[in-house]
C-alpha atoms as a PDB file:
ATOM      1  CA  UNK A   1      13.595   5.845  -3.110  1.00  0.00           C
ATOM      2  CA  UNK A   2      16.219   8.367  -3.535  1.00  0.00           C
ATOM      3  CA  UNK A   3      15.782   8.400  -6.981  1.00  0.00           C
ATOM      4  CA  UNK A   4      12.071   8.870  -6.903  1.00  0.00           C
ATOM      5  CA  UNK A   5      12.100  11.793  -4.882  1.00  0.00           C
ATOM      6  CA  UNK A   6      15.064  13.581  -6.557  1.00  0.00           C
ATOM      7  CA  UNK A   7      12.566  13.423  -9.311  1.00  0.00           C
ATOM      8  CA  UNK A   8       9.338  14.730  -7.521  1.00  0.00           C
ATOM      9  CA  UNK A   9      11.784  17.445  -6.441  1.00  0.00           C
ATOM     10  CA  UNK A  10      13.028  18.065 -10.190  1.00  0.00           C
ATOM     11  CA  UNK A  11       9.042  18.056 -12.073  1.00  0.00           C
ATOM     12  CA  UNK A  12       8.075  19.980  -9.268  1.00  0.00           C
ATOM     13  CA  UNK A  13      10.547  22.565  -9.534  1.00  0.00           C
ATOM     14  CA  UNK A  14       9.770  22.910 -13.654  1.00  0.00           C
ATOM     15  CA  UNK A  15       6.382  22.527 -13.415  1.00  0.00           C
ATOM     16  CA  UNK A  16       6.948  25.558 -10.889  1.00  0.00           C
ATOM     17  CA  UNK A  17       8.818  27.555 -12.944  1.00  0.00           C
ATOM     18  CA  UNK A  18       6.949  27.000 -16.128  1.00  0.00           C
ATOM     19  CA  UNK A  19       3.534  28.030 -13.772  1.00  0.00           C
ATOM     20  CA  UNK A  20       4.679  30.545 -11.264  1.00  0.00           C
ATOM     21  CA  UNK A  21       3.770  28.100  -8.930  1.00  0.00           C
ATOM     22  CA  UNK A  22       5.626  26.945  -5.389  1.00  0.00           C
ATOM     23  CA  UNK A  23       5.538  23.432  -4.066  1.00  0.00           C
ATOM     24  CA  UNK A  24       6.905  22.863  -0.671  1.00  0.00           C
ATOM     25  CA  UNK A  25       7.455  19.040  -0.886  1.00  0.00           C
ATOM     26  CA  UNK A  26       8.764  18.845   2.508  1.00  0.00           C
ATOM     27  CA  UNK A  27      11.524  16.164   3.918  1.00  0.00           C
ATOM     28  CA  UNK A  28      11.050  12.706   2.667  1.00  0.00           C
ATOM     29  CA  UNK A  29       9.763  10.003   4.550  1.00  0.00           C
ATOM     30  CA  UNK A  30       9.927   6.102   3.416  1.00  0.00           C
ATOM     31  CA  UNK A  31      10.692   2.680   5.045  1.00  0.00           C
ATOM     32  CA  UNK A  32      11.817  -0.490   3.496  1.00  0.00           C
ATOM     33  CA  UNK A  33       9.201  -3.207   2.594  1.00  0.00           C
ATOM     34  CA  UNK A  34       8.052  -5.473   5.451  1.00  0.00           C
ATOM     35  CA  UNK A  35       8.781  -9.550   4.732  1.00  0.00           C
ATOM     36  CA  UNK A  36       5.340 -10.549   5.050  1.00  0.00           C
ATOM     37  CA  UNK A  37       4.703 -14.064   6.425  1.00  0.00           C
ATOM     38  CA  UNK A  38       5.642 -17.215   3.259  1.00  0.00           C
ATOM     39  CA  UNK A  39       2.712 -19.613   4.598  1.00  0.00           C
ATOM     40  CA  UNK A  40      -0.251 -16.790   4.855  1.00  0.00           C
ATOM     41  CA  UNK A  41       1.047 -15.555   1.458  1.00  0.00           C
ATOM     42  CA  UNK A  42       0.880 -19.199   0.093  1.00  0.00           C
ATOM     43  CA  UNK A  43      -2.729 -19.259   1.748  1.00  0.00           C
ATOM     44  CA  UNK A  44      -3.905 -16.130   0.350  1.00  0.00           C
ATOM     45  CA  UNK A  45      -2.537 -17.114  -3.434  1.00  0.00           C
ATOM     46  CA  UNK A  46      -4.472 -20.722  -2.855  1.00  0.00           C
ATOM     47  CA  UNK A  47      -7.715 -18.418  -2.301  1.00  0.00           C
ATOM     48  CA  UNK A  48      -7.436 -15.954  -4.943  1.00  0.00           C
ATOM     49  CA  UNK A  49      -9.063 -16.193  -7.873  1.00  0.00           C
ATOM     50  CA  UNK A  50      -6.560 -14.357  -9.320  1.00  0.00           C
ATOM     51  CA  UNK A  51      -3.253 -13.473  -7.299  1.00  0.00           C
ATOM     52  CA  UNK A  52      -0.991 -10.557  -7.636  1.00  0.00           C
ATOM     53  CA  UNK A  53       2.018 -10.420  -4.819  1.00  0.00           C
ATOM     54  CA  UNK A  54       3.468  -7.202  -4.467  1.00  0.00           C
ATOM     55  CA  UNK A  55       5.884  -5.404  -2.262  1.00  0.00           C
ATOM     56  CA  UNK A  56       4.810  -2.453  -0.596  1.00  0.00           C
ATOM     57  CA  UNK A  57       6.610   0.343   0.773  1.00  0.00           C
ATOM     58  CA  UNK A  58       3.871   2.090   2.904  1.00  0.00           C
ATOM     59  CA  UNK A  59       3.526   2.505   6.615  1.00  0.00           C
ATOM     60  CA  UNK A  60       0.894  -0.178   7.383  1.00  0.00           C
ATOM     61  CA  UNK A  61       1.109  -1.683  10.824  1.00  0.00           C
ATOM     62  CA  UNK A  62       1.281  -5.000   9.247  1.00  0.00           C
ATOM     63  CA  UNK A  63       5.304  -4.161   8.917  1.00  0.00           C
ATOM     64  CA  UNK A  64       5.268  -2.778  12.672  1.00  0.00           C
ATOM     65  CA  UNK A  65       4.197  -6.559  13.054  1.00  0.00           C
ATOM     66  CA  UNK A  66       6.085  -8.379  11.245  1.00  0.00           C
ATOM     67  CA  UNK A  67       9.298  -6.714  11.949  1.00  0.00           C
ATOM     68  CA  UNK A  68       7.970  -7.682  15.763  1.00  0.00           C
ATOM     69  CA  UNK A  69       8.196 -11.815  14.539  1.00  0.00           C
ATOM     70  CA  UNK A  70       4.516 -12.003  14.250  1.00  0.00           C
ATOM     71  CA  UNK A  71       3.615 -13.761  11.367  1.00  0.00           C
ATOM     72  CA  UNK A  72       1.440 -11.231   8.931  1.00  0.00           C
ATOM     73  CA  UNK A  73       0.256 -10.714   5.496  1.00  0.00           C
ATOM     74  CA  UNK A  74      -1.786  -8.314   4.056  1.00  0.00           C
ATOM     75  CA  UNK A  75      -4.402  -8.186   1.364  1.00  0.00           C
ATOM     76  CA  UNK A  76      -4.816  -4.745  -1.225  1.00  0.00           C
ATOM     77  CA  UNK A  77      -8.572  -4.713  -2.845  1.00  0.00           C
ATOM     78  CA  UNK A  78      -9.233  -2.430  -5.402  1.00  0.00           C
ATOM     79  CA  UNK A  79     -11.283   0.250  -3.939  1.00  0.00           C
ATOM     80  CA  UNK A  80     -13.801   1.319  -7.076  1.00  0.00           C
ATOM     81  CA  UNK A  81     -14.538   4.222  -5.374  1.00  0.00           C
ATOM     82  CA  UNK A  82     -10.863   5.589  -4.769  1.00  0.00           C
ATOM     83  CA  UNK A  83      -9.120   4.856  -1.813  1.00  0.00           C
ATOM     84  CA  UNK A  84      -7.502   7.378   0.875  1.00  0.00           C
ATOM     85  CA  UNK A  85     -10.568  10.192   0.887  1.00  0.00           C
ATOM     86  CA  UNK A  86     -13.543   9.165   3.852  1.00  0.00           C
ATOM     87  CA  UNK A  87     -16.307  10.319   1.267  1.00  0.00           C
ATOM     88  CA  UNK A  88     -15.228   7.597  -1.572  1.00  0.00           C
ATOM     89  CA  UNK A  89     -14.654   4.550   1.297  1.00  0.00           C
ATOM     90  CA  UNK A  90     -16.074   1.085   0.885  1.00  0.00           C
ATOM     91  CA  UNK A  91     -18.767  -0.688   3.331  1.00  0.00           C
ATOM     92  CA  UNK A  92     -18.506  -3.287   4.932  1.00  0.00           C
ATOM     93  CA  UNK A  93     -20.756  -5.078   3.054  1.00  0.00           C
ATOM     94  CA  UNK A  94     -19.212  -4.356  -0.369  1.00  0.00           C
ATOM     95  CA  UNK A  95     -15.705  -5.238   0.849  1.00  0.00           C
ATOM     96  CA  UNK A  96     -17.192  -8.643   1.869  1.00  0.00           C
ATOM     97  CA  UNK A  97     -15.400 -10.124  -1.303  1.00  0.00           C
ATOM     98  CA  UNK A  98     -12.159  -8.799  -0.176  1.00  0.00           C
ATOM     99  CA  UNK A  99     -12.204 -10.418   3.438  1.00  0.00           C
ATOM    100  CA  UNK A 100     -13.261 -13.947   2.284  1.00  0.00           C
ATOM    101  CA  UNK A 101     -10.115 -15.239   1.634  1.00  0.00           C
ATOM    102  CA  UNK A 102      -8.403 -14.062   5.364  1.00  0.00           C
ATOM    103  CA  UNK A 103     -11.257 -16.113   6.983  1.00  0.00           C
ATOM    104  CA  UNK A 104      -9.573 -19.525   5.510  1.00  0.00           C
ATOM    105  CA  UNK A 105      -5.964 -18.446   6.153  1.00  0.00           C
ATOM    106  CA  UNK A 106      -5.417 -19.217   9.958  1.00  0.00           C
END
């Protein structure tokens, strides 16, 4: 992580310079991956038509839980209409496909 964000600091500081332009980047903020649950994983992958396991760094409260001993996993499904801005989120309905596979898992 270090080395990620000594980079963001260095393109953002030539990108500034080339531009005239200031970034304030702020302090850094990251936490280590969250050990997600081996038998809900193992569920989810027997579900999935097509299973990618990943580890993810982000501040879900799935790693608030599992850190806790409460068995989690969690599921990513491609947003096609972006992911973190309220005016591009999915339905309910069209993220049917993307709950399926949790109702089989416990």
């Amino acid at each position: 992580m270090n080395a990620v964000a000594a980079e963001a600091r260095r393109a953002a500081r030539e990108f500034g310079e080339a531009y005239r332009v200031a970034f304030d980047l702020g302090a850094t903020s990251d936490s280590p991956p969250a050990v997600m649950d081996s038998r809900l994983r193992a569920s989810l992958r027997g579900q999935l038509e097509r299973p990618f396991e990943m580890a993810s760094g982000a501040g879900h409260d799935a790693a608030v839980l599992s850190k806790m001993g409460i068995p989690t996993g969690m599921i990513f499904g491609r947003n096609d209409h972006g992911s973190h801005n309220p005016d591009e989120a999915m339905t309910w309905t069209t993220s049917a496909s993307r709950r399926a596979p949790c109702l089989g898992c416990c």
